[in-house]
C-alpha atoms as a PDB file:
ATOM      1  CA  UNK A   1      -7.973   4.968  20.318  1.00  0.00           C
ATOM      2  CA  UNK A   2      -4.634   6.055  19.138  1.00  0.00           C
ATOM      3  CA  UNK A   3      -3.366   7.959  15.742  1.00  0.00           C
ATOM      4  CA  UNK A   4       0.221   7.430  14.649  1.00  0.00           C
ATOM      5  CA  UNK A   5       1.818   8.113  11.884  1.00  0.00           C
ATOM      6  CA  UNK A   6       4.529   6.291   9.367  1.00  0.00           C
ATOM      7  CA  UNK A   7       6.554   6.556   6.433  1.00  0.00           C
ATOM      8  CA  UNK A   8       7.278   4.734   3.413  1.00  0.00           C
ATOM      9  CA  UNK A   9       9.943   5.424   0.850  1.00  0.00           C
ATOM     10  CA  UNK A  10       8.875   3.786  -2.174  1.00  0.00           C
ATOM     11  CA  UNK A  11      12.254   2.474  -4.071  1.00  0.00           C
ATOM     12  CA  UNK A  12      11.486   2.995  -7.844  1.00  0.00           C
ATOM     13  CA  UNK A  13       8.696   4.712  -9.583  1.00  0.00           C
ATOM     14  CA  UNK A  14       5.315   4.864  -7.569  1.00  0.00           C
ATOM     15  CA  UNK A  15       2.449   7.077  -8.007  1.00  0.00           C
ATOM     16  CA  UNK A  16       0.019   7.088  -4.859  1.00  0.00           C
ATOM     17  CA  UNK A  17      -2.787   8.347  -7.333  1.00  0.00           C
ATOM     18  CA  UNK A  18      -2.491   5.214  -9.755  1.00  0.00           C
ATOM     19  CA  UNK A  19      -2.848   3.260  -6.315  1.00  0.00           C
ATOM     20  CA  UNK A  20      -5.856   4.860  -4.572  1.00  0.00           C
ATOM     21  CA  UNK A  21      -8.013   5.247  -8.374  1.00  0.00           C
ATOM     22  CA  UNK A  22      -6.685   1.522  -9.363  1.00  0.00           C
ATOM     23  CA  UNK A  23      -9.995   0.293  -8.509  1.00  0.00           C
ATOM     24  CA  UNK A  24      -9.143  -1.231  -5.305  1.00  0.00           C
ATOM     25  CA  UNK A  25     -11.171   1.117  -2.786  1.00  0.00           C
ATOM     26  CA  UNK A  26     -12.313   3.978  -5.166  1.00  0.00           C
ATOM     27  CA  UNK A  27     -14.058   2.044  -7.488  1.00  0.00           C
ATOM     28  CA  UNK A  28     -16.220   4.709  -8.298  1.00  0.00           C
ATOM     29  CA  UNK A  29     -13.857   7.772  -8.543  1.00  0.00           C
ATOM     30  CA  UNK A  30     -12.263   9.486 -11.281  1.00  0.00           C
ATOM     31  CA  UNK A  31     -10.096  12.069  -9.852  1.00  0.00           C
ATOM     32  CA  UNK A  32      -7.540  11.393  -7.001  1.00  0.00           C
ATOM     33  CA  UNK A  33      -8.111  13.848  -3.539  1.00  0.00           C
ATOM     34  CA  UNK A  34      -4.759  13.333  -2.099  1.00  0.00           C
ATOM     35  CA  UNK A  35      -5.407  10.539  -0.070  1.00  0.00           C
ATOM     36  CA  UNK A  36      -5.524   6.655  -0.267  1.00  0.00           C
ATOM     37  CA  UNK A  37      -7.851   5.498   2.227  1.00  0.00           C
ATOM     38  CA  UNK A  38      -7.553   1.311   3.615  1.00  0.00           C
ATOM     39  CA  UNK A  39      -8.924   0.074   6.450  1.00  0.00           C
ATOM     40  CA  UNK A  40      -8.473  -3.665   7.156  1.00  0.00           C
ATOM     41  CA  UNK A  41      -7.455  -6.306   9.964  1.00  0.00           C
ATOM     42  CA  UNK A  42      -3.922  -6.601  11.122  1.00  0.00           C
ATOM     43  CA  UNK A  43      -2.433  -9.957   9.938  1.00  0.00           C
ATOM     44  CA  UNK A  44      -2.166 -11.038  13.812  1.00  0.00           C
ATOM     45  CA  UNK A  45      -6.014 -10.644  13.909  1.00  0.00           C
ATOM     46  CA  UNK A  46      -5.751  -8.023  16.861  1.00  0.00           C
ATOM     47  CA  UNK A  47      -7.028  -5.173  15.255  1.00  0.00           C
ATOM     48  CA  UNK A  48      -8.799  -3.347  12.868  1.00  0.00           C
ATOM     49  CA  UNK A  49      -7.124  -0.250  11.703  1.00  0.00           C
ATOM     50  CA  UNK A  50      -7.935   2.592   9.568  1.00  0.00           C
ATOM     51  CA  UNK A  51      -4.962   4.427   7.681  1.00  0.00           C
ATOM     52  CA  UNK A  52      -4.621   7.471   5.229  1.00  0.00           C
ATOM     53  CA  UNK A  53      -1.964   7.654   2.869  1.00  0.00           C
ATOM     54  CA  UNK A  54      -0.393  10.742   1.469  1.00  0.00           C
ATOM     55  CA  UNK A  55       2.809  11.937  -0.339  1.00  0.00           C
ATOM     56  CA  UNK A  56       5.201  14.051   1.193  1.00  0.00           C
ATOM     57  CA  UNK A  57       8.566  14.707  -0.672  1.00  0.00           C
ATOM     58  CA  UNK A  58       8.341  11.426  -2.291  1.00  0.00           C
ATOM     59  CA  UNK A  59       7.752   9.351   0.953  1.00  0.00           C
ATOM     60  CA  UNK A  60       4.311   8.277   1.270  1.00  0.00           C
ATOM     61  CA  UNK A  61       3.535   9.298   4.774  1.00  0.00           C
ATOM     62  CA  UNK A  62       0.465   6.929   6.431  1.00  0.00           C
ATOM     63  CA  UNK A  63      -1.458   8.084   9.213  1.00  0.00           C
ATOM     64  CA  UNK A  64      -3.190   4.950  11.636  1.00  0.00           C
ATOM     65  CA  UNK A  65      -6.350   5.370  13.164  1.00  0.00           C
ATOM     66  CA  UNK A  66      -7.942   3.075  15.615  1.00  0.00           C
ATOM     67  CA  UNK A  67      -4.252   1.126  16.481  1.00  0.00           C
ATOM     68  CA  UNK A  68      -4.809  -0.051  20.010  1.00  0.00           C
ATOM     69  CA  UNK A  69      -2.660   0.844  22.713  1.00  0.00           C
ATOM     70  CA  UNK A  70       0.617  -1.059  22.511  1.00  0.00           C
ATOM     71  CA  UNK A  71       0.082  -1.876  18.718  1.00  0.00           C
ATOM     72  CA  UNK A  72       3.114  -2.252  16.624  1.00  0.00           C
ATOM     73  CA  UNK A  73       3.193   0.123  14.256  1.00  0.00           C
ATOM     74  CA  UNK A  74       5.640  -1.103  12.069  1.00  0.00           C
ATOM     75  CA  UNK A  75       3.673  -3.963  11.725  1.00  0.00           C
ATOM     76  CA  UNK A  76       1.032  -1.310   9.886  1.00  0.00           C
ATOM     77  CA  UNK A  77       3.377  -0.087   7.807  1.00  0.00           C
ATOM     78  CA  UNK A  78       5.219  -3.519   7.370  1.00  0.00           C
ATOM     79  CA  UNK A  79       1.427  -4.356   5.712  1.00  0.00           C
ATOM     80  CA  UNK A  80       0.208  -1.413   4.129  1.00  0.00           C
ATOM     81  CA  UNK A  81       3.732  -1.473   2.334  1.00  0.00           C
ATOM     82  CA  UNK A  82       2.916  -5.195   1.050  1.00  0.00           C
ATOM     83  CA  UNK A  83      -0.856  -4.065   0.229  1.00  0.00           C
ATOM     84  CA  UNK A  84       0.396  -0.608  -1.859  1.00  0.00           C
ATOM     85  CA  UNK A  85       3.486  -3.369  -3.493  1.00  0.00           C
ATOM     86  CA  UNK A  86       5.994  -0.738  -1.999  1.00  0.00           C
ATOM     87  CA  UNK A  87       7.878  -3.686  -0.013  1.00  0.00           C
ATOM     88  CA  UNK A  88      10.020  -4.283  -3.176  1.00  0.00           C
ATOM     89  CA  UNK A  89      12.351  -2.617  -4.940  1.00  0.00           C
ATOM     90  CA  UNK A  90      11.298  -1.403  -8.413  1.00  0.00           C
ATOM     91  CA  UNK A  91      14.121   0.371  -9.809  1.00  0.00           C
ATOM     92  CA  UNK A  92      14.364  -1.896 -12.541  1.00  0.00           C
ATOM     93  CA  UNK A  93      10.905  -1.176 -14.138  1.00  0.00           C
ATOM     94  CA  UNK A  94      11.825   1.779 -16.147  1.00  0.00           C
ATOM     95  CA  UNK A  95      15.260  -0.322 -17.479  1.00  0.00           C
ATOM     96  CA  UNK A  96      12.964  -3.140 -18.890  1.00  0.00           C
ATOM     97  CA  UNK A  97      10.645  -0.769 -19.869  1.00  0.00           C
ATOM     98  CA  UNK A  98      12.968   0.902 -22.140  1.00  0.00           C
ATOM     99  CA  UNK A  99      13.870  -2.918 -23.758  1.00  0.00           C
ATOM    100  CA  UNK A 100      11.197  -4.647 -23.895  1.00  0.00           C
ATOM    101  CA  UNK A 101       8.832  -2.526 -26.693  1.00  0.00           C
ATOM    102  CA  UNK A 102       5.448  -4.755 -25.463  1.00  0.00           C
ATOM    103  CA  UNK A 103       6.595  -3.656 -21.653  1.00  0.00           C
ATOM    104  CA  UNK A 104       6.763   0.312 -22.331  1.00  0.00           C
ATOM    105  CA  UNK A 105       3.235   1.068 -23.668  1.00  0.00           C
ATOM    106  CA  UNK A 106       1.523  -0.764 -20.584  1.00  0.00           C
ATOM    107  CA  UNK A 107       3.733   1.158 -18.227  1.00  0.00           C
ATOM    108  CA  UNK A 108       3.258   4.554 -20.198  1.00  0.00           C
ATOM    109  CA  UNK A 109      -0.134   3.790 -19.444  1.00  0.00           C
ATOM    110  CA  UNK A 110      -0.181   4.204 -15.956  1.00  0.00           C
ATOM    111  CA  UNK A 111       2.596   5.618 -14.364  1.00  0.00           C
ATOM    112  CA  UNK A 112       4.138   4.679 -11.139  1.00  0.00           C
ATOM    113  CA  UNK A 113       1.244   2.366 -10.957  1.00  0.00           C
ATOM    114  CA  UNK A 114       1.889  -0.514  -8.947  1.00  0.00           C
ATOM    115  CA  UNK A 115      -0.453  -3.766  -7.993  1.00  0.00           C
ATOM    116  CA  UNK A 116      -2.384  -3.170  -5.270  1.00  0.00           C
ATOM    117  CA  UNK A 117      -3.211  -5.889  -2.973  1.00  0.00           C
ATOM    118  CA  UNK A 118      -5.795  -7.732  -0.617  1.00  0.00           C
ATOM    119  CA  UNK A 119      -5.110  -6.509   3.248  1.00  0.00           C
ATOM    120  CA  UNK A 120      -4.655 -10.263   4.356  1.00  0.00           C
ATOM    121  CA  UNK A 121      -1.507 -11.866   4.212  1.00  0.00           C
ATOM    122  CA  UNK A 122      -3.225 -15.568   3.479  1.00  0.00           C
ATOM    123  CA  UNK A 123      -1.045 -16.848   6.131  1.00  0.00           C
ATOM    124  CA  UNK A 124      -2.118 -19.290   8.979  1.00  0.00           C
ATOM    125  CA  UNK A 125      -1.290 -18.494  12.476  1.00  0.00           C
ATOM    126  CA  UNK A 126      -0.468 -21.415  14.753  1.00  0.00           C
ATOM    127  CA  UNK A 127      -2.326 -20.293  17.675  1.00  0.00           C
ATOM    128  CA  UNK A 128      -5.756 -20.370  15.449  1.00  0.00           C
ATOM    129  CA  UNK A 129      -5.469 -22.298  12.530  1.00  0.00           C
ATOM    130  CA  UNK A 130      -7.448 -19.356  10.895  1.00  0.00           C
ATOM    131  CA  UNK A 131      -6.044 -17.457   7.862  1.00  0.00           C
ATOM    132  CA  UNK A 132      -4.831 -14.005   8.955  1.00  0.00           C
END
């Protein structure tokens, strides 16, 4: 079993601590430890992977555990990014935020906070017919 590690730099406003207590793994937690934890199947169905998340200098910096050997790690980060909504650009938030007075208040209200999402990409591979 391998450990790698990979970085993400979130374009816009994100707060990793809005992410991990959003209710999508720590449903019962109130305070944030410094760490998002996912585990999940890669979308190719060849894996299951364990990563930790992190900030560092405002990239969020994931660490893989259990990535076989020859497993793409960009494909990882390629999900986790789509999981944690950090594959899009959200520069714009704060503008309509500022002009749109129903917008600001449920922004204010949680920071940086971005959807999270399910690990699988609901795609069907051709090779299976299965939903990855």
């Amino acid at each position: 079993m391998r450990m790698t590690t990979f970085r993400i730099t979130p374009r816009g406003t994100f707060s990793l601590a809005e992410a991990a207590l959003f209710g999508f793994g720590h449903r019962a937690e109130s305070r944030f430890d410094g760490t998002m934890r996912l585990a999940f199947c890669l979308d190719d169905l060849s894996a299951q992977v364990g990563v930790a998340l992190t900030g560092s200098g405002g990239d969020i910096v994931g660490e893989i555990s259990g990535l076989p050997p020859g497993g793409d790690v960009e494909a990882v980060r390629a999900q986790v990014a789509r999981i944690a909504s950090l594959d899009h650009d959200a520069t714009g938030c704060e503008r309509v935020a500022a002009a749109d007075p129903a917008v600001a208040p449920v922004l204010a209200a949680a920071p940086g906070l971005r959807p999270v999402l399910w690990a699988a990409s609901g795609r069907v591979t051709e090779d299976n017919g299965k939903a990855a």
